[in-house]
Protein backbone atom coordinates (compact mmCIF):
# COMPACT_ATOMS: atom_id res chain seq x y z
CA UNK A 1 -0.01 -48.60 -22.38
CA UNK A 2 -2.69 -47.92 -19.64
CA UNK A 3 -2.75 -44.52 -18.19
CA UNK A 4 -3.03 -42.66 -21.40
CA UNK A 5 -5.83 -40.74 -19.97
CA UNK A 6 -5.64 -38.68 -16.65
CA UNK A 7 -7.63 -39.34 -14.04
CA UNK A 8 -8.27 -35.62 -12.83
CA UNK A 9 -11.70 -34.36 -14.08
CA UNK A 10 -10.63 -31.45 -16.60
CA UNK A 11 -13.00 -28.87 -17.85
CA UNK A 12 -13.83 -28.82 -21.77
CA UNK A 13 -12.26 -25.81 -24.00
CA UNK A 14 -14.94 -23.29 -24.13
CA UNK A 15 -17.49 -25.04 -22.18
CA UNK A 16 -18.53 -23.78 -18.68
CA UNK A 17 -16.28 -24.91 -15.93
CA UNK A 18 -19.28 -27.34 -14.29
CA UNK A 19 -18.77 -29.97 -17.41
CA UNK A 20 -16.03 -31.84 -16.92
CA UNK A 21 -14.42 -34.29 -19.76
CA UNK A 22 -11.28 -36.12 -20.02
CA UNK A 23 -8.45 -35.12 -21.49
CA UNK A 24 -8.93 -36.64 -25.27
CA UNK A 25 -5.02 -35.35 -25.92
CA UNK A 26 -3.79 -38.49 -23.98
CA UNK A 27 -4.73 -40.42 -26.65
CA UNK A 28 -2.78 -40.63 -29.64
CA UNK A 29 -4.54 -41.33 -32.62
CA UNK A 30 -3.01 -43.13 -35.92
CA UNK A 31 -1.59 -40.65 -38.33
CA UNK A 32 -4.27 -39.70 -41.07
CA UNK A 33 -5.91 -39.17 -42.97
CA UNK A 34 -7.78 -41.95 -42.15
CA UNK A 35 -11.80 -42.67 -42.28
CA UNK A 36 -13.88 -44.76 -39.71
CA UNK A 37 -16.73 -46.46 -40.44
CA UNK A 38 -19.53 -46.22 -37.53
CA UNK A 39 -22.95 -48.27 -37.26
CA UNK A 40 -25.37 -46.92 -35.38
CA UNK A 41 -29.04 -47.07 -35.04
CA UNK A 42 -29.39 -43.48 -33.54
CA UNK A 43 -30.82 -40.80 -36.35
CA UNK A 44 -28.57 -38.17 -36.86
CA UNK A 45 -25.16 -39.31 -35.50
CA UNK A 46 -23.71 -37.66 -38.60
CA UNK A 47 -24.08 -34.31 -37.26
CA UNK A 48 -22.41 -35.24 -33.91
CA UNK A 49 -19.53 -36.75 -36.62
CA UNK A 50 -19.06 -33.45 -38.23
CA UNK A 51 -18.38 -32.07 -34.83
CA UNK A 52 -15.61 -34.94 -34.26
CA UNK A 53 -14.40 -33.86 -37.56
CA UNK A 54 -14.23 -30.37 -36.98
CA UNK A 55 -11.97 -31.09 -33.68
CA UNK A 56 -9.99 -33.90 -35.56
CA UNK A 57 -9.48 -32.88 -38.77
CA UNK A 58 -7.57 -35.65 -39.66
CA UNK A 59 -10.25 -38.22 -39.10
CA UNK A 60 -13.18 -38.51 -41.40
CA UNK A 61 -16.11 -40.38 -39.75
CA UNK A 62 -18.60 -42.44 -42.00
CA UNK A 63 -21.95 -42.84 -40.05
CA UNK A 64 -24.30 -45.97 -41.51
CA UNK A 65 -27.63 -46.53 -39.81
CA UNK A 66 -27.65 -50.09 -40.73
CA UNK A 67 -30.66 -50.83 -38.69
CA UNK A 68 -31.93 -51.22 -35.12
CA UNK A 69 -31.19 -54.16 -32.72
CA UNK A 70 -31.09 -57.88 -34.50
CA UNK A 71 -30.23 -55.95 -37.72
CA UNK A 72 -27.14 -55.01 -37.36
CA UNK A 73 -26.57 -57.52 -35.02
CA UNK A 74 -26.48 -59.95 -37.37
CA UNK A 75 -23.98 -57.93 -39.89
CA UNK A 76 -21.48 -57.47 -36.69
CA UNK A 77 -21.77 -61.16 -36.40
CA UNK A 78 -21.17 -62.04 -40.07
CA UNK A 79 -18.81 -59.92 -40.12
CA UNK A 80 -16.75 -61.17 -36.76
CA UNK A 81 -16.91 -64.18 -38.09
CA UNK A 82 -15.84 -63.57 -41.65
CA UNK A 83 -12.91 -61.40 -40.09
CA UNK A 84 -13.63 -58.66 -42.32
CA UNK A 85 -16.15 -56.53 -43.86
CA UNK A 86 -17.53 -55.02 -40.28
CA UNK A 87 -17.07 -51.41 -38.82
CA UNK A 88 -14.31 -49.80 -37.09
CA UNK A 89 -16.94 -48.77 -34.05
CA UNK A 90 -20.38 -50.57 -34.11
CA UNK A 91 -23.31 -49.33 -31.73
CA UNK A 92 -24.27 -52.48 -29.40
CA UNK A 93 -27.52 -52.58 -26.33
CA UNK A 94 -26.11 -53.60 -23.01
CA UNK A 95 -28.51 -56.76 -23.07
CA UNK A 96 -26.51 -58.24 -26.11
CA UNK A 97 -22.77 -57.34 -25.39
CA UNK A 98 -21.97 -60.85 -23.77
CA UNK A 99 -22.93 -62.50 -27.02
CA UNK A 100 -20.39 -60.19 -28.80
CA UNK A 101 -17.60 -60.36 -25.81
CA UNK A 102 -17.66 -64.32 -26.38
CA UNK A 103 -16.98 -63.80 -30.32
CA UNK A 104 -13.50 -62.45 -29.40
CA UNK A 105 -14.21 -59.95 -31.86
CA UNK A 106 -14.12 -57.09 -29.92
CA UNK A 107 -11.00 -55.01 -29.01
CA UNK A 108 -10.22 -54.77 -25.56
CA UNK A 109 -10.10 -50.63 -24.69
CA UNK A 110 -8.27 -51.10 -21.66
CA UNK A 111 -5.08 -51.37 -22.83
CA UNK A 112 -4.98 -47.59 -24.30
CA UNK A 113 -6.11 -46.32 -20.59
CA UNK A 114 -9.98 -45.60 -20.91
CA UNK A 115 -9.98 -47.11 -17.31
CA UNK A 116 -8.87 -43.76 -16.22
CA UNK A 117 -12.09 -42.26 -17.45
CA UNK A 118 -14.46 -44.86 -15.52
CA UNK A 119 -14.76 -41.63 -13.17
CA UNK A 120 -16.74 -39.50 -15.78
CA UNK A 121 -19.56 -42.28 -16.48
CA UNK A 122 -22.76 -43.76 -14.57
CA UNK A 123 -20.59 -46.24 -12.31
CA UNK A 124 -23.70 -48.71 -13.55
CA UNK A 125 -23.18 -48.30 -16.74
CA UNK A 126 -19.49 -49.01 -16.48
CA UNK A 127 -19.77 -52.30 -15.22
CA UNK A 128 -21.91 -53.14 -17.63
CA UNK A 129 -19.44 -52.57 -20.27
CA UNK A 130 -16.68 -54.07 -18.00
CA UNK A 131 -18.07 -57.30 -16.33
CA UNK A 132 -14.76 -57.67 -14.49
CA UNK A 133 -13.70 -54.71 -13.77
CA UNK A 134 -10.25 -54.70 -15.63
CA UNK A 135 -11.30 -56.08 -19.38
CA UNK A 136 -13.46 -52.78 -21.17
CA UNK A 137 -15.63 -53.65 -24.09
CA UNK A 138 -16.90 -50.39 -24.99
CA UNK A 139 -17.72 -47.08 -23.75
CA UNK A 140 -21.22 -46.24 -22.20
CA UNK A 141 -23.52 -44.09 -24.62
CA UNK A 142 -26.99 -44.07 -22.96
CA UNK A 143 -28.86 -45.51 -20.69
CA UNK A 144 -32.63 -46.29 -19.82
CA UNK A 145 -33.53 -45.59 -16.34
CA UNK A 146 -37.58 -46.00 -16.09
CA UNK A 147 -40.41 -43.76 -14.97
CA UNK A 148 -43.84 -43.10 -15.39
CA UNK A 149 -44.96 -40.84 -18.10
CA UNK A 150 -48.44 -40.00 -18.08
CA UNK A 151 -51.22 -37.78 -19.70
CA UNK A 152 -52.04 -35.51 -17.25
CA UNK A 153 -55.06 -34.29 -19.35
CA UNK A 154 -56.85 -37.72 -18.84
CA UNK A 155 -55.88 -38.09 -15.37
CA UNK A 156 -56.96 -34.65 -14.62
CA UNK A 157 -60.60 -35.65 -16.95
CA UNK A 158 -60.97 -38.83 -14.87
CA UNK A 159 -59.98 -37.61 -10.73
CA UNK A 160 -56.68 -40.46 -11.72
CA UNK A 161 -54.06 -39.71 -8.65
CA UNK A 162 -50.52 -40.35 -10.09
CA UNK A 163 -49.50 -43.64 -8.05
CA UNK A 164 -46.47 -44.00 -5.87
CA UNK A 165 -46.71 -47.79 -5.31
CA UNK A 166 -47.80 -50.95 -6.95
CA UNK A 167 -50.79 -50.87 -5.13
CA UNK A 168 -51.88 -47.45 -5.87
CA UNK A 169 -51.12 -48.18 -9.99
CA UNK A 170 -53.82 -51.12 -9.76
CA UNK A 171 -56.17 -48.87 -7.64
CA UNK A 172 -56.08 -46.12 -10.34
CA UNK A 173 -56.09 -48.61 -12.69
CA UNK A 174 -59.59 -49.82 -12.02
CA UNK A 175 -60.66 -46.88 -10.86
CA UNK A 176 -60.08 -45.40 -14.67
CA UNK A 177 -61.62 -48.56 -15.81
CA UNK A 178 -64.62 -47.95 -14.24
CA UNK A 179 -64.79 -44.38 -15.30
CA UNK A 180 -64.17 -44.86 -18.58
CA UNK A 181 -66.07 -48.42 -19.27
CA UNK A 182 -62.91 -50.09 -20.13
CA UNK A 183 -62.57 -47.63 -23.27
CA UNK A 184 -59.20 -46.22 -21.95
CA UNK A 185 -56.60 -48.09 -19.76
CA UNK A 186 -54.22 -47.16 -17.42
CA UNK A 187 -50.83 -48.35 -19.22
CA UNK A 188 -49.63 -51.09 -22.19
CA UNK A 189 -48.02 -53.96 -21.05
CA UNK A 190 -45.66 -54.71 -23.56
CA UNK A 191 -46.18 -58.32 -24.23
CA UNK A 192 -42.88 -58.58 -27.09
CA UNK A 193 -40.20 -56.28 -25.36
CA UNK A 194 -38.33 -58.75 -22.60
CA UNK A 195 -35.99 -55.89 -21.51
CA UNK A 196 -38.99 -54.09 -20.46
CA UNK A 197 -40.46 -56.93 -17.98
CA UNK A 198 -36.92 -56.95 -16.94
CA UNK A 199 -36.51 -53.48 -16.29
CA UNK A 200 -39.75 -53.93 -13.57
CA UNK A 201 -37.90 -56.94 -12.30
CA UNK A 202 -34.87 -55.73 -11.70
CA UNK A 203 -36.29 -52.62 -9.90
CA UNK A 204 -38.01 -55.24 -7.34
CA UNK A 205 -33.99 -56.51 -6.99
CA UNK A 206 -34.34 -59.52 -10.01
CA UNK A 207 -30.75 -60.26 -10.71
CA UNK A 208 -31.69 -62.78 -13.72
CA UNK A 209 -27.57 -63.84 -14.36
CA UNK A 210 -24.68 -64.50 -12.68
CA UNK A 211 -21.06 -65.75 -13.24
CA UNK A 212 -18.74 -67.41 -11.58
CA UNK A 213 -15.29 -68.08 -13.68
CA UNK A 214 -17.10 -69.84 -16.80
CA UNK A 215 -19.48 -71.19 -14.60
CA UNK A 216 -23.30 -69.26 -14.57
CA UNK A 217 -26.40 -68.99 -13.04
CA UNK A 218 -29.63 -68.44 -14.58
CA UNK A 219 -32.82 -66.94 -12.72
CA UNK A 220 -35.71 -66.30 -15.18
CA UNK A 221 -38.37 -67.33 -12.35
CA UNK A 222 -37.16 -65.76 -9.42
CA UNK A 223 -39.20 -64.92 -6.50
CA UNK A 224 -38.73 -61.66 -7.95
CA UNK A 225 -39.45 -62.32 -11.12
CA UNK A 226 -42.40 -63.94 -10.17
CA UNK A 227 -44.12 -61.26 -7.99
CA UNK A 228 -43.84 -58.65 -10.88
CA UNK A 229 -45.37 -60.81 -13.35
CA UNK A 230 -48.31 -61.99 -10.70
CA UNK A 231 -49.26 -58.40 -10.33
CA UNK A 232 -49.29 -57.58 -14.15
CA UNK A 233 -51.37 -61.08 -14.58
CA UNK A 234 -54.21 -59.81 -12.79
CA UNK A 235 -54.38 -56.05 -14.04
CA UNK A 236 -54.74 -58.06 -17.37
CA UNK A 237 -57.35 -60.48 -16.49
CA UNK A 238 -59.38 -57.43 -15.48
CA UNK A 239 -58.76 -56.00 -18.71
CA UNK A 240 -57.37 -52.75 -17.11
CA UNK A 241 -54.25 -52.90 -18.80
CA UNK A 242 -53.83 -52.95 -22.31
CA UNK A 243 -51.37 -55.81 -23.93
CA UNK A 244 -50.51 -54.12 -27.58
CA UNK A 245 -46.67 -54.86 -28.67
CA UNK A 246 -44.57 -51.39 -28.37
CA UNK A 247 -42.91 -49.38 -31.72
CA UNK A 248 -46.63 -50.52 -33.65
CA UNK A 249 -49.05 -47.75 -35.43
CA UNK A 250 -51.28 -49.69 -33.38
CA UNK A 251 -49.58 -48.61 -30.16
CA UNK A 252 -48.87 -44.79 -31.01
CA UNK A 253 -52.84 -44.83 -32.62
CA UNK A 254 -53.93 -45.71 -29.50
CA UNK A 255 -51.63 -43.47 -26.93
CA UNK A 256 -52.61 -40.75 -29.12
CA UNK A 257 -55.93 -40.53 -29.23
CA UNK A 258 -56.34 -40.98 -25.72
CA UNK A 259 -56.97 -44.80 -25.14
CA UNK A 260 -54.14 -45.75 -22.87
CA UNK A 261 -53.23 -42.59 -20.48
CA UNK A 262 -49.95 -43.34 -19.23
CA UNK A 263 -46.90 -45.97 -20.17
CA UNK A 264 -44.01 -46.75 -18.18
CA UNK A 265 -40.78 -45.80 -20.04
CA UNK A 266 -37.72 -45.72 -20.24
CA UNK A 267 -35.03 -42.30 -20.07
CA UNK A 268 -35.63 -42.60 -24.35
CA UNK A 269 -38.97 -43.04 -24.57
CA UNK A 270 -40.72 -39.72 -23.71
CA UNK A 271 -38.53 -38.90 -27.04
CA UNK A 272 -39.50 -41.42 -29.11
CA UNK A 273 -43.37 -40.80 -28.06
CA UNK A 274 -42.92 -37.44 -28.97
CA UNK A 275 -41.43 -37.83 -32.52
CA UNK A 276 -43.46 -40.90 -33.35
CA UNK A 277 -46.85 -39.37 -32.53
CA UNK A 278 -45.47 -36.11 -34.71
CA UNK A 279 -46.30 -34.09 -31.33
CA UNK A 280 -49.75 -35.34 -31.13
CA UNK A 281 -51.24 -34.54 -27.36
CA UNK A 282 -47.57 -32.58 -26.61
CA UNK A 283 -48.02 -30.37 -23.61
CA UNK A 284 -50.32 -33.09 -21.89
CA UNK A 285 -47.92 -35.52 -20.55
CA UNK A 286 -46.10 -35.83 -17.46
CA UNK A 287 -43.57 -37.83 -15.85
CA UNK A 288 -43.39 -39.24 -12.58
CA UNK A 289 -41.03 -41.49 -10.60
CA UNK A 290 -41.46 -45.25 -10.99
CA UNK A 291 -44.15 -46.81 -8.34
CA UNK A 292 -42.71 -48.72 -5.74
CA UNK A 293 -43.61 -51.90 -3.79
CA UNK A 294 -43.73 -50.42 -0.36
CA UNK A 295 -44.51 -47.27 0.69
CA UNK A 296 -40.92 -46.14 3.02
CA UNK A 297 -38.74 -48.07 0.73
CA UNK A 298 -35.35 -47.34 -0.65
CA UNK A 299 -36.02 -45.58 -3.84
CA UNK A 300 -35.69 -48.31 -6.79
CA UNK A 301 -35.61 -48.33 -10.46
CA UNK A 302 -34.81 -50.58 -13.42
CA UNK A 303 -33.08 -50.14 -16.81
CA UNK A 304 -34.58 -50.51 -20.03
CA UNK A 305 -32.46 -50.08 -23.07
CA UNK A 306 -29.10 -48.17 -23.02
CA UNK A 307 -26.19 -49.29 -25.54
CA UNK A 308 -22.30 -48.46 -25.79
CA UNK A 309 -19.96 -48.36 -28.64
CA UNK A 310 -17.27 -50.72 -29.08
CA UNK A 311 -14.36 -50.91 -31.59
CA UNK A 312 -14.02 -54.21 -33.46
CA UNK A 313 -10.99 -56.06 -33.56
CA UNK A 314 -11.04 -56.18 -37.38
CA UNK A 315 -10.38 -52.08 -37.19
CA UNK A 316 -7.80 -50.70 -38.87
CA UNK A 317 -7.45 -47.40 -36.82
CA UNK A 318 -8.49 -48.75 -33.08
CA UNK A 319 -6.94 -45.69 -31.28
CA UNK A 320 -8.86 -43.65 -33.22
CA UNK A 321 -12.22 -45.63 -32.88
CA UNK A 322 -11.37 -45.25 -29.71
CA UNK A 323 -11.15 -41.93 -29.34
CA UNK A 324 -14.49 -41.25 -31.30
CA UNK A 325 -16.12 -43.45 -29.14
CA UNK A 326 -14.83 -41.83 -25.72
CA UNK A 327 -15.61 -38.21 -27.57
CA UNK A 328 -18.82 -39.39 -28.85
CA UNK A 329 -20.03 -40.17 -25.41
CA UNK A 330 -17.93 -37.24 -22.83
CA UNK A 331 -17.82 -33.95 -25.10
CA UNK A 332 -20.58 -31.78 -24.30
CA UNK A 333 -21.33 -30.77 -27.80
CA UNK A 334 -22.51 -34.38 -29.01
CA UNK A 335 -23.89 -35.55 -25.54
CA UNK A 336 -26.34 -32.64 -25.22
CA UNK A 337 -27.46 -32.46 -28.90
CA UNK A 338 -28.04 -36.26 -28.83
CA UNK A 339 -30.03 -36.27 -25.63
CA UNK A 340 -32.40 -32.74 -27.02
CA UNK A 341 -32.72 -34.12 -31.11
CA UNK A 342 -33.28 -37.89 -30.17
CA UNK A 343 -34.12 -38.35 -26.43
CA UNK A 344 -30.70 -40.30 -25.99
CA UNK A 345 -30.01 -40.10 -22.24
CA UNK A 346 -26.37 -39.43 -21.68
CA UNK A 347 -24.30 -42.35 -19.57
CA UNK A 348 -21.73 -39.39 -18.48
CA UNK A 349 -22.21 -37.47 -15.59
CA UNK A 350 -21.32 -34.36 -16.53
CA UNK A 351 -24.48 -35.08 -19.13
CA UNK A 352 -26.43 -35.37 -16.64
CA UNK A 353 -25.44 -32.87 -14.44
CA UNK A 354 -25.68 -29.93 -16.98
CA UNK A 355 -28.48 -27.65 -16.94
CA UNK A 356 -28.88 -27.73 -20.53
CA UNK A 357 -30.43 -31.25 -20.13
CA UNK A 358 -33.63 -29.17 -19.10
CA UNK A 359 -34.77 -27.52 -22.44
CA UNK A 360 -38.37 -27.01 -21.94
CA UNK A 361 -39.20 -25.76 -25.11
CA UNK A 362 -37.35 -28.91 -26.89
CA UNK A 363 -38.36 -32.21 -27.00
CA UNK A 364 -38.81 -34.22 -24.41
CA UNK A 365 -39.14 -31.29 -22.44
CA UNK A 366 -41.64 -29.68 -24.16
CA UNK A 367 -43.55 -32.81 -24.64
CA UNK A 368 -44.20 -32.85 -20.98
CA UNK A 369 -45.09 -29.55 -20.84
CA UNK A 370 -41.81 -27.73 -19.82
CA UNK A 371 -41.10 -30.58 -17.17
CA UNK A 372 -37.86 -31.11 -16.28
CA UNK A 373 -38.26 -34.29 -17.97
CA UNK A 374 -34.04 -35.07 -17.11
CA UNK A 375 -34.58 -34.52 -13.48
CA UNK A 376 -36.82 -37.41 -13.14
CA UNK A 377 -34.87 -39.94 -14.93
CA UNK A 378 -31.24 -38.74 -13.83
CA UNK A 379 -32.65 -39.63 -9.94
CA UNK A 380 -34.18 -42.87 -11.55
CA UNK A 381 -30.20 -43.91 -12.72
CA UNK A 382 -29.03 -43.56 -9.21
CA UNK A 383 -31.42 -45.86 -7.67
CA UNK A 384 -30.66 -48.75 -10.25
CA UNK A 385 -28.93 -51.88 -8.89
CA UNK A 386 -25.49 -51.71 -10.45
CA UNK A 387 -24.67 -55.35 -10.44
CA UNK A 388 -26.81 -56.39 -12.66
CA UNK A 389 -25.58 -58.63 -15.41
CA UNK A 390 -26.09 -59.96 -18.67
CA UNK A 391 -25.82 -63.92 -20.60
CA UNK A 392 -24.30 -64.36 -23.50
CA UNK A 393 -27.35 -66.68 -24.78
CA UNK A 394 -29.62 -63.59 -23.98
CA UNK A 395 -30.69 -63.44 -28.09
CA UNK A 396 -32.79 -66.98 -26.77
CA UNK A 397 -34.08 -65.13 -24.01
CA UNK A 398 -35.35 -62.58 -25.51
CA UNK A 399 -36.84 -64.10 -27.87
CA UNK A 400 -38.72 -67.09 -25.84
CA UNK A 401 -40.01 -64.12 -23.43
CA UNK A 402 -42.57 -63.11 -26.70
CA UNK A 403 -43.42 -66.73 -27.00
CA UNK A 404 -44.42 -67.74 -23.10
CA UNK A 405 -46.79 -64.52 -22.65
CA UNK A 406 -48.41 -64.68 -25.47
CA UNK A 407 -49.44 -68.15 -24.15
CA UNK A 408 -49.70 -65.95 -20.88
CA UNK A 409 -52.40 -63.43 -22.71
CA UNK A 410 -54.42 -66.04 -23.93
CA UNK A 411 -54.60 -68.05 -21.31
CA UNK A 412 -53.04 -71.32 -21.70
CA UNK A 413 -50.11 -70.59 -18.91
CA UNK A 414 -50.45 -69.23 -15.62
CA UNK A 415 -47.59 -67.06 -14.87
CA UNK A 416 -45.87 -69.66 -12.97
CA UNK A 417 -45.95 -71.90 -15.82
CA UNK A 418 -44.86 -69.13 -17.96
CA UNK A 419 -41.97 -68.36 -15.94
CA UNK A 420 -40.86 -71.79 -15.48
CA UNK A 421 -40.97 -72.40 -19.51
CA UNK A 422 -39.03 -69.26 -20.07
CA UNK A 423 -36.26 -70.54 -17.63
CA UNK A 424 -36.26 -74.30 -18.67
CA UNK A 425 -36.44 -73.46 -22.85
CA UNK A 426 -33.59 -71.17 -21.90
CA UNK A 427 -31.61 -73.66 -19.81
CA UNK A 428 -31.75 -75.89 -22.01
CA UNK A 429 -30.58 -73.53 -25.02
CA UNK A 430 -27.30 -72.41 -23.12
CA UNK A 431 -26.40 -75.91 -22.01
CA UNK A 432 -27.23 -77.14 -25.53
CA UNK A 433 -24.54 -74.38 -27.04
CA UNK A 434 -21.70 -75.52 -24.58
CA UNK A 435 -22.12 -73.07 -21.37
CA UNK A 436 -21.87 -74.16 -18.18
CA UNK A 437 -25.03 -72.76 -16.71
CA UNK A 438 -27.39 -73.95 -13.69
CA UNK A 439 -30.98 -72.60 -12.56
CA UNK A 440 -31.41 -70.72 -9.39
């Protein structure tokens, strides 16, 4: 069955020649009518669903924001388990597919030839979707590439020079310190979002898992690892960086009346800033390429975020699921609207290649002040490291992360110690649930 789709870059019917999909008509759909049900997180999907609809009139597509992250998570589970009762196509972070690959409850796509359209996607993004290269899990939606946005209006106030190294961030950040007497800081250090830390680790070349057959390595306190965290230790000792958890009121109260004056986000977040602060301090904001370690470098960045859409086993209709899914994340129509309505940055290329990614009087666009807001982040998704991978016990992970720095933050760990606890309490966790898994 592979080869349904060809492997020649087509353009889309009625779209300019430059965007380039694949050619949907090689898959065959089941007969309708029929109905899929989607899960999703992202607001909105429905109108990217009445698009589908329109082009497939055969297929009705039932869109159910079930919830964000662990939420749904834990209804794909149940459901995986149960055998029944889950979604034809369910909406799933690239941090957390292993934990749903080792279910077995996910349909492999491979065998109806969406191999063929590896081509039309973020080659980083691909392989995080298909660990070995042959087996596909799901198809890329978005990704997270990370930057620096800042409020130019407060670094403008205070003489702040936008850094382009590590060094230069903790320069400016006591510098604004000083300025300011510690009333507004530099950046948040998110102290609950482990993706996040990771993102800054794996631009400084952290690679945190690795597999070998069923056989893994784990690397939570990595030389790389460490040196991140080290730097971000101090800048909160000093009290020049703030430590508030992300996705708070308390967080958006205090990026929007000036107290923190930049944050380092991912491709999603100038979009979410902009939305949750209802276009509070829009216009003043910037964003500028990640800071680096050495001044000369290679150009690195990290991921934060990003999520694909698989088909479940249980589905009824899986060459259909998998056709929304491919459609979902290729067609111009939904990629575009997605990225301008809800800041999701598009894992196809053609996505980011289009000029209509630069909208400056839309959001994020217009947040920034007509910035080519895409620009920034599509050259951040070139310089991440695409062989980074992720465990199947990362739910642990994640989770322990909140618990060692907030012994970090109030100062009953060094970051060594915290490090090494994260590591060992994760260890010990994958061994204890039957993996094969050493530290490195």
């Amino acid at each position: 069955m592979a080869g349904y789709f060809c492997c020649q870059l087509i353009p889309s019917a009625g779209a300019q020649s430059s965007y380039q999909e694949p050619d949907y008509s090689k898959l065959k759909p089941e007969s309708g009518p029929l109905t899929l049900e989607v899960w999703t997180w992202v607001a909105g999907l429905d109108k990217a669903a009445r698009l589908f609809e329109q082009a497939y009139p055969d297929i009705k597509v039932h869109v159910n924001n079930v919830g964000a992250g662990s939420v749904e998570y834990q209804k794909v589970q149940t459901a995986i388990k149960a055998g029944s009762g889950g979604p034809d196509v369910a909406q799933i972070e690239y941090d957390f597919l292993p934990s749903f690959i080792v279910t077995d409850g996910l349909t492999d796509l491979s065998k109806y030839g969406v191999n063929d359209t590896k081509s039309f996607f973020v080659p980083w993004t691909w392989g995080q979707i298909s660990p070995d290269g042959k087996t596909v899990y799901g198809i890329p939606q978005d990704s997270g590439p990370m930057a620096l946005l800042y409020n130019k209006k407060i670094f403008d106030q205070y003489g702040i020079t936008v850094p382009t190294t590590w060094d230069e961030f903790a320069q400016q950040a006591e510098k604004l310190f000083q300025a300011t007497g510690g009333k507004v800081k530099l950046v948040d250090f998110v102290p609950t979002q482990a993706p996040w830390f990771i993102g800054l680790a794996w631009a400084n070349g952290a690679e945190l898992f690795k597999a070998q057959g069923d056989s893994w390595t784990q690397s939570l306190n990595s030389p790389e690892c460490q040196k991140v965290l080290d730097f971000w230790v101090d800048l909160i000792k000093k009290k020049y960086v703030a430590t508030i958890p992300d996705f708070t009121p308390e967080f958006y109260n205090a990026v929007g009346s000036g107290q923190i004056a930049a944050s380092i986000e991912a491709a999603w977040g100038p979009g979410v800033l902009a939305a949750s602060l209802n276009d509070k301090t829009s216009g003043e904001w910037q964003v500028a390429p990640l800071p680096q370690w050495s001044k000369g470098q290679p150009f690195r960045s990290g991921n934060w975020g990003g999520s694909c859409d698989v088909v479940l086993k249980q589905s009824k209709f899986p060459k259909a699921a998998t056709l929304f899914c491919l459609w979902l994340n290729a067609a111009k129509g939904p990629v575009l609207s997605n990225w301008v309505s809800y800041g999701i940055f598009p894992a196809a290329l053609s996505g980011l290649a289009s000029p209509d990614l630069n909208q400056a009087d839309k959001n994020p666009g217009k947040f920034c002040g007509g910035q080519n807001v895409a620009q920034v982040y599509v050259d951040a998704s070139k310089a991440v490291n695409v062989d980074f991978a992720w465990s199947p016990w990362f739910a642990f992970v994640n989770d322990d992360f909140n618990k060692q720095i907030a012994a970090l933050i109030s100062g009953s760990m060094t970051a060594k110690q915290a490090l090494d606890a994260w590591q060992e309490d994760s260890l010990k966790n994958a061994t204890g649930d039957g993996y094969d898994v050493k530290g490195k």
